[in-house]
PDB file of N, CA and C in Angstrom:
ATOM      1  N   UNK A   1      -4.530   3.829   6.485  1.00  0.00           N
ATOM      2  CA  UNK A   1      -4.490   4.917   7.434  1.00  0.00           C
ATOM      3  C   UNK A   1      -4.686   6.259   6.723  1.00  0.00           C
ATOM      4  N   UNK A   2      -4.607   6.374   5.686  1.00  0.00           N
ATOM      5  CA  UNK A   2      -4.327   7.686   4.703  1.00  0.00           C
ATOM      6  C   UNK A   2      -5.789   7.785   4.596  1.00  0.00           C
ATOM      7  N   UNK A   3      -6.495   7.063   4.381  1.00  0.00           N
ATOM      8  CA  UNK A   3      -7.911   7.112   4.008  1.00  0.00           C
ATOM      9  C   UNK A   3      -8.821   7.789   5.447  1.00  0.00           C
ATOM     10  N   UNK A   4      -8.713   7.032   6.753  1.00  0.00           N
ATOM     11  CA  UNK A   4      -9.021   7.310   7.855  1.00  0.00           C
ATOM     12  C   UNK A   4      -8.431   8.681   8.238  1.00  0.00           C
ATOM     13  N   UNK A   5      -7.660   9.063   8.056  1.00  0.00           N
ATOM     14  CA  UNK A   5      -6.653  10.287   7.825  1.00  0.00           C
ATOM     15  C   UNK A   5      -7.639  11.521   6.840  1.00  0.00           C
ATOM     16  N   UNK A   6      -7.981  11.213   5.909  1.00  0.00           N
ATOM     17  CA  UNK A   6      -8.364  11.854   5.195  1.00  0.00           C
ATOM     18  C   UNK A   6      -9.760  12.551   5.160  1.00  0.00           C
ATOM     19  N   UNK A   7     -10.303  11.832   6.253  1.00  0.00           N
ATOM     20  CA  UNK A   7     -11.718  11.823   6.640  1.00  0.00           C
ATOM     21  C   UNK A   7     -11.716  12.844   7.983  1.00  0.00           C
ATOM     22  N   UNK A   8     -10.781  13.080   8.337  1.00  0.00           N
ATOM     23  CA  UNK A   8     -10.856  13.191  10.477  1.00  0.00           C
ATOM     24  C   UNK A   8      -9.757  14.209  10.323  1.00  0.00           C
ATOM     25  N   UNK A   9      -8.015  14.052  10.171  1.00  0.00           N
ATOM     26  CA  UNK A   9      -7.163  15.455  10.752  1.00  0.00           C
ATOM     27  C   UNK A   9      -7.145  15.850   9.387  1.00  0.00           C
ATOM     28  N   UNK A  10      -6.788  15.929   8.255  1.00  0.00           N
ATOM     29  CA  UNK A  10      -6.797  16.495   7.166  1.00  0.00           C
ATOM     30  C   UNK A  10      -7.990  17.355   6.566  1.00  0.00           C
ATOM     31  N   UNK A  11      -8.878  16.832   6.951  1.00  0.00           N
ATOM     32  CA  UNK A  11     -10.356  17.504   6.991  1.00  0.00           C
ATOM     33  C   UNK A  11     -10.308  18.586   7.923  1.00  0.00           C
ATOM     34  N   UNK A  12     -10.330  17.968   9.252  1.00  0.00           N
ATOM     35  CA  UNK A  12      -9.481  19.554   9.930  1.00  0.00           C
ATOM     36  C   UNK A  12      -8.837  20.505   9.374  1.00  0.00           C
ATOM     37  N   UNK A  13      -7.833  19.968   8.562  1.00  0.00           N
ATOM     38  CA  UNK A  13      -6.862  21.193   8.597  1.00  0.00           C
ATOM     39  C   UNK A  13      -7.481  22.063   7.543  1.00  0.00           C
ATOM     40  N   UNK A  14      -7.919  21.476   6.247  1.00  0.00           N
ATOM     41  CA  UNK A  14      -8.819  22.351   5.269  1.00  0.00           C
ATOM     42  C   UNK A  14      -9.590  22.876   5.837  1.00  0.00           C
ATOM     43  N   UNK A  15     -10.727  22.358   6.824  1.00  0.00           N
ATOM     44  CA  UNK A  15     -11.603  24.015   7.497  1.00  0.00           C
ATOM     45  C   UNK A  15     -10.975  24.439   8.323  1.00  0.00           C
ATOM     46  N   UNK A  16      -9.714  24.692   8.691  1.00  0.00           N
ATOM     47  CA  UNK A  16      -9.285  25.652   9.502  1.00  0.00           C
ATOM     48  C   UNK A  16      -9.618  25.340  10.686  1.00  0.00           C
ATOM     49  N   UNK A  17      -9.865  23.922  11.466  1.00  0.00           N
ATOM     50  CA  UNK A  17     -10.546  23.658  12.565  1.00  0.00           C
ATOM     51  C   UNK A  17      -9.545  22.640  12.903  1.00  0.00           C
ATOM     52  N   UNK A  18      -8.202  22.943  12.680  1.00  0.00           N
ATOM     53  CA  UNK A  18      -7.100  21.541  13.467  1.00  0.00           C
ATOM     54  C   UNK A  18      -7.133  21.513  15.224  1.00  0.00           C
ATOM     55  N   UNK A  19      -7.345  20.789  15.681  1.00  0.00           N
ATOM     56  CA  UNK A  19      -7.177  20.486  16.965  1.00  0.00           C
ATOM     57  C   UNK A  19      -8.927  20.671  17.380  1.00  0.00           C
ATOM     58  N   UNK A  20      -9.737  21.172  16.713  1.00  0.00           N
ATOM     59  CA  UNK A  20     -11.232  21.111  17.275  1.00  0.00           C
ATOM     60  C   UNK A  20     -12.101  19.817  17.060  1.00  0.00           C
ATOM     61  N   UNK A  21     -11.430  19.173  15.666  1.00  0.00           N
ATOM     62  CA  UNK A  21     -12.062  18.663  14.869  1.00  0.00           C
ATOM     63  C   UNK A  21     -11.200  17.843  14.656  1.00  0.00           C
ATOM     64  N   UNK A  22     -11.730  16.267  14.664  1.00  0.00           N
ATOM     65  CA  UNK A  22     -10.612  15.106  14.308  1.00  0.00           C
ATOM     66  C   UNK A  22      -9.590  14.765  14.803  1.00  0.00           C
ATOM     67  N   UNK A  23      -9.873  14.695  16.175  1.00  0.00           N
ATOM     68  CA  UNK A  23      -9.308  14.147  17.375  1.00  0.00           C
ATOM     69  C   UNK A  23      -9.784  13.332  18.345  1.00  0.00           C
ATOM     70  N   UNK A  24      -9.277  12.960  19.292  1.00  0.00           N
ATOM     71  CA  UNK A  24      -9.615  12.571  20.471  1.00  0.00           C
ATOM     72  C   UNK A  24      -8.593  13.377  21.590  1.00  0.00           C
ATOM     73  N   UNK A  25      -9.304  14.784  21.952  1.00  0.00           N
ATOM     74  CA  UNK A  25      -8.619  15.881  22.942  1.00  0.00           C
ATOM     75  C   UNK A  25      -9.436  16.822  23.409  1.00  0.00           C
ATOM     76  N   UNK A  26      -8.951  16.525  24.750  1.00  0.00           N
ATOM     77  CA  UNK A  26     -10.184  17.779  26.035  1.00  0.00           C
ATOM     78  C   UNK A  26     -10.400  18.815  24.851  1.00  0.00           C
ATOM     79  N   UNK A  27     -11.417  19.032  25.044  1.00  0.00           N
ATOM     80  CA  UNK A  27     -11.952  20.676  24.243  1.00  0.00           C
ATOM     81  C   UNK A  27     -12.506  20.874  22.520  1.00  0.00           C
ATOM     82  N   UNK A  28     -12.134  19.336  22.253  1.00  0.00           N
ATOM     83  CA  UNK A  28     -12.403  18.956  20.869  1.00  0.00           C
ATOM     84  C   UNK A  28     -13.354  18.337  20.534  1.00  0.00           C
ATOM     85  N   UNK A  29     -14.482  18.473  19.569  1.00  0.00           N
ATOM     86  CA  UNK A  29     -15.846  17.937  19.108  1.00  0.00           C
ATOM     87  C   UNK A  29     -15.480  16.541  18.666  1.00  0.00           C
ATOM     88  N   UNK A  30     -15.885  15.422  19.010  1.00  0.00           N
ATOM     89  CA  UNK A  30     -15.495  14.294  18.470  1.00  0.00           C
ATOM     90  C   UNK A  30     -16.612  13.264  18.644  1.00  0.00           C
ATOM     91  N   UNK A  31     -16.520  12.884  17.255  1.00  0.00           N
ATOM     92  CA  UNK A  31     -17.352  11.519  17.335  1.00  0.00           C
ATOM     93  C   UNK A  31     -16.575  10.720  17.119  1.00  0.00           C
ATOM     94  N   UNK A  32     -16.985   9.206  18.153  1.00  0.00           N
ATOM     95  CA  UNK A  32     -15.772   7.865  17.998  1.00  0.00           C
ATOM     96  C   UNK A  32     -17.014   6.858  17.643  1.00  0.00           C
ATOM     97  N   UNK A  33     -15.927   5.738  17.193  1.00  0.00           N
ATOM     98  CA  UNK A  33     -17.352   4.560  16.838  1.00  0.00           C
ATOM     99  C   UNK A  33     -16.216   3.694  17.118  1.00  0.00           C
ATOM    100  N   UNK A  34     -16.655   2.258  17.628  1.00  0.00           N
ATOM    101  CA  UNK A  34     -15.885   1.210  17.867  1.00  0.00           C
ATOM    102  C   UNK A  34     -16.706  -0.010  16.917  1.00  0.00           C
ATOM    103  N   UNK A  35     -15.094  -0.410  16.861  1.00  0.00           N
ATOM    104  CA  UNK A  35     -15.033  -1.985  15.946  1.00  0.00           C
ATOM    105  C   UNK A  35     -14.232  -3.240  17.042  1.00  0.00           C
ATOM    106  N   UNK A  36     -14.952  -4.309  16.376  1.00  0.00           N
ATOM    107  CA  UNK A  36     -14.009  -4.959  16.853  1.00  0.00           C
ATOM    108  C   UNK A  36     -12.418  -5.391  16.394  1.00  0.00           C
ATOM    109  N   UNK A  37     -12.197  -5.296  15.017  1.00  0.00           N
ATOM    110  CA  UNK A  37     -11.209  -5.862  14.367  1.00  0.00           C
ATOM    111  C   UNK A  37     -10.157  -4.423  14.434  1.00  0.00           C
ATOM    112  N   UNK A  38      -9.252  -4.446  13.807  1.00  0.00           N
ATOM    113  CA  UNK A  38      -8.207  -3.283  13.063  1.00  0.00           C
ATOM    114  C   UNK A  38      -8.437  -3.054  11.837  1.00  0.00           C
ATOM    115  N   UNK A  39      -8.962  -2.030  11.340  1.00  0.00           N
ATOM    116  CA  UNK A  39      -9.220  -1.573  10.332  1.00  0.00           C
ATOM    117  C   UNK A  39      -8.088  -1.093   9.682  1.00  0.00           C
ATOM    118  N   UNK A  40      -7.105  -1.096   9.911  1.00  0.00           N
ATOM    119  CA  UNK A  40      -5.549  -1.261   9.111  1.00  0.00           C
ATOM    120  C   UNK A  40      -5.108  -2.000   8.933  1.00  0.00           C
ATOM    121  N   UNK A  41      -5.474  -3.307   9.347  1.00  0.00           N
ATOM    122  CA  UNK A  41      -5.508  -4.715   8.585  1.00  0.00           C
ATOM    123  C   UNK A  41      -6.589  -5.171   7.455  1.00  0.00           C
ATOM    124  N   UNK A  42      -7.889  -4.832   8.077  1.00  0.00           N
ATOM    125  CA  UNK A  42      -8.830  -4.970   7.230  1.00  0.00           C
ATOM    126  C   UNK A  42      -9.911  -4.248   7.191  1.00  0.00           C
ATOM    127  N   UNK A  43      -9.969  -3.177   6.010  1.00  0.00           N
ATOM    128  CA  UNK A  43     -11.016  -1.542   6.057  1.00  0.00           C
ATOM    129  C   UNK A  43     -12.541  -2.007   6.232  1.00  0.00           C
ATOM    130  N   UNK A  44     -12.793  -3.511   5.877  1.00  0.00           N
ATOM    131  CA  UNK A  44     -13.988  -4.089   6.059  1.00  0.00           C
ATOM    132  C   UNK A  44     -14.398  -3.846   7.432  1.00  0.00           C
ATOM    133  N   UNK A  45     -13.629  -4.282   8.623  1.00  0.00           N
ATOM    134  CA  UNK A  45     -14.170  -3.855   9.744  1.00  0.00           C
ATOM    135  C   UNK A  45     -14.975  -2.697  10.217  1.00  0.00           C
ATOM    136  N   UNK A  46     -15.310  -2.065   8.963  1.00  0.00           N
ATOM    137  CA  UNK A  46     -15.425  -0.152   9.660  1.00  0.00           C
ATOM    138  C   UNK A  46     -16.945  -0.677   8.830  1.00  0.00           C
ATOM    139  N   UNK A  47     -17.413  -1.837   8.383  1.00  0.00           N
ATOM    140  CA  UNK A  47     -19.073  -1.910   8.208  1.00  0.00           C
ATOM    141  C   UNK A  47     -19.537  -2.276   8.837  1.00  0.00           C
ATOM    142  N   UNK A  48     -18.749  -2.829  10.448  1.00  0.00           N
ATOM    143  CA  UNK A  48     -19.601  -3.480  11.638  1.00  0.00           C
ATOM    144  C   UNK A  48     -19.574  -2.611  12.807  1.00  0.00           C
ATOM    145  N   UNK A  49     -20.191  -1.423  12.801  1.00  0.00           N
ATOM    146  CA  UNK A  49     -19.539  -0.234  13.811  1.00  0.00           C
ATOM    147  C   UNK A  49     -19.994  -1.209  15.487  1.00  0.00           C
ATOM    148  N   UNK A  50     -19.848  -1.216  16.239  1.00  0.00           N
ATOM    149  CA  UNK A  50     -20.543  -1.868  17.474  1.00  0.00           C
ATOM    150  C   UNK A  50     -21.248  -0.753  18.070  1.00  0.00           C
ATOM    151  N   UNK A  51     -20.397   0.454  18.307  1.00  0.00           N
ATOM    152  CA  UNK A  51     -21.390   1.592  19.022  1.00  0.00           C
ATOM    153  C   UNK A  51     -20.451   3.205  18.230  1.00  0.00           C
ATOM    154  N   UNK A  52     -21.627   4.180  18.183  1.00  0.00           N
ATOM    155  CA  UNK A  52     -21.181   5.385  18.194  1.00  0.00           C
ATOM    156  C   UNK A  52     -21.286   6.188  19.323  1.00  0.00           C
ATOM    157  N   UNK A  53     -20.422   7.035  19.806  1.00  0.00           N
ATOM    158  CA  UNK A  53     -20.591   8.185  20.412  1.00  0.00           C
ATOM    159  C   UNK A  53     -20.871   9.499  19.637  1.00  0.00           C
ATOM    160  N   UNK A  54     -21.494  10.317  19.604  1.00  0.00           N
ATOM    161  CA  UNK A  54     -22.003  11.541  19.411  1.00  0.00           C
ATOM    162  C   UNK A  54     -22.240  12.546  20.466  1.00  0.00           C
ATOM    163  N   UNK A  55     -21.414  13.555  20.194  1.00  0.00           N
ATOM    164  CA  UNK A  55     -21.924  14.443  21.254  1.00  0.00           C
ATOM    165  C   UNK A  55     -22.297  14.143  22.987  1.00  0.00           C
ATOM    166  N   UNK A  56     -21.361  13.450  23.350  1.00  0.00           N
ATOM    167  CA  UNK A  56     -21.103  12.349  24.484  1.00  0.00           C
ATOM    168  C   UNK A  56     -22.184  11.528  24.664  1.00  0.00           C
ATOM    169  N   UNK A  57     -23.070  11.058  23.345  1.00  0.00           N
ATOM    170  CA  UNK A  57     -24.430  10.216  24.103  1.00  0.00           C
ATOM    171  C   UNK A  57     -23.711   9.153  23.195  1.00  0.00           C
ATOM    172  N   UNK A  58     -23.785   8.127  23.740  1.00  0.00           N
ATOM    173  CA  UNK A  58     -23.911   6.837  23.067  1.00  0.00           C
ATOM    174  C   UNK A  58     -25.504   5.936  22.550  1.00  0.00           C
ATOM    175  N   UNK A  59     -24.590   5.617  21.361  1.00  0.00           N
ATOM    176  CA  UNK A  59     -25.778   4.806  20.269  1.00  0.00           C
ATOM    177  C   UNK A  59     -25.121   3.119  19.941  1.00  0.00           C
ATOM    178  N   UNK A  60     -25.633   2.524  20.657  1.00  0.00           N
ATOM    179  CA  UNK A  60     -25.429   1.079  20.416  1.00  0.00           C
ATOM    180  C   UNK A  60     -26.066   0.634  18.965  1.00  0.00           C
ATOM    181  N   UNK A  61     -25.752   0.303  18.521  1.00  0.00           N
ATOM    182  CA  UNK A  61     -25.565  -1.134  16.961  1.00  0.00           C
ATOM    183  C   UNK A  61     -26.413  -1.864  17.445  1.00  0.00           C
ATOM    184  N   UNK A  62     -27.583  -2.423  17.051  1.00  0.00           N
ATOM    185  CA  UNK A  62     -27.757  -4.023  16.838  1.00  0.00           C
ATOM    186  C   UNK A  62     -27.458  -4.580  15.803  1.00  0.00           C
ATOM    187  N   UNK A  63     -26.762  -4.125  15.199  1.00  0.00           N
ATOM    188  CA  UNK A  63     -25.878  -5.290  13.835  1.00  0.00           C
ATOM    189  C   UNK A  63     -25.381  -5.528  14.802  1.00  0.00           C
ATOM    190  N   UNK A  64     -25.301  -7.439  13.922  1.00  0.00           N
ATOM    191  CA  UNK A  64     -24.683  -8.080  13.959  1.00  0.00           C
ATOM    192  C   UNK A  64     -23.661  -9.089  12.929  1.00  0.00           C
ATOM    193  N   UNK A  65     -22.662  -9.611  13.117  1.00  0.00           N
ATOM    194  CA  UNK A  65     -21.778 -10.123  11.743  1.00  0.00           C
ATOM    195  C   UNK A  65     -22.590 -10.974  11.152  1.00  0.00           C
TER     196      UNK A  65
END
């Protein structure tokens, strides 16, 4: 979690952009990507993204496992 952490609200807080940046909250820039597994069980899961959101458009994966 420290790692995922380190990437998203902590990154925030060094540019001075907490609550804009590295969230999931009305009014906040966010990109999400989905997995299937828990990546706090196993960080491997975060090489099979299934889809990203960007800028509210979605981008589907054709990877597959």
């Amino acid at each position: 979690m420290d790692a995922i952490r380190a990437a998203t609200t902590r990154a925030a807080d060094m540019l001075e952009m907490k609550g804009e940046i590295g969230v999931l909250a009305p009014g906040a820039y966010a990109d999400v990507i989905a997995v299937s597994g828990d990546p706090l069980k196993d960080i491997s899961t975060l090489e099979h993204v299934h889809f990203v959101m960007h800028d509210g458009a979605i981008f589907k994966s054709d990877q597959t496992k």
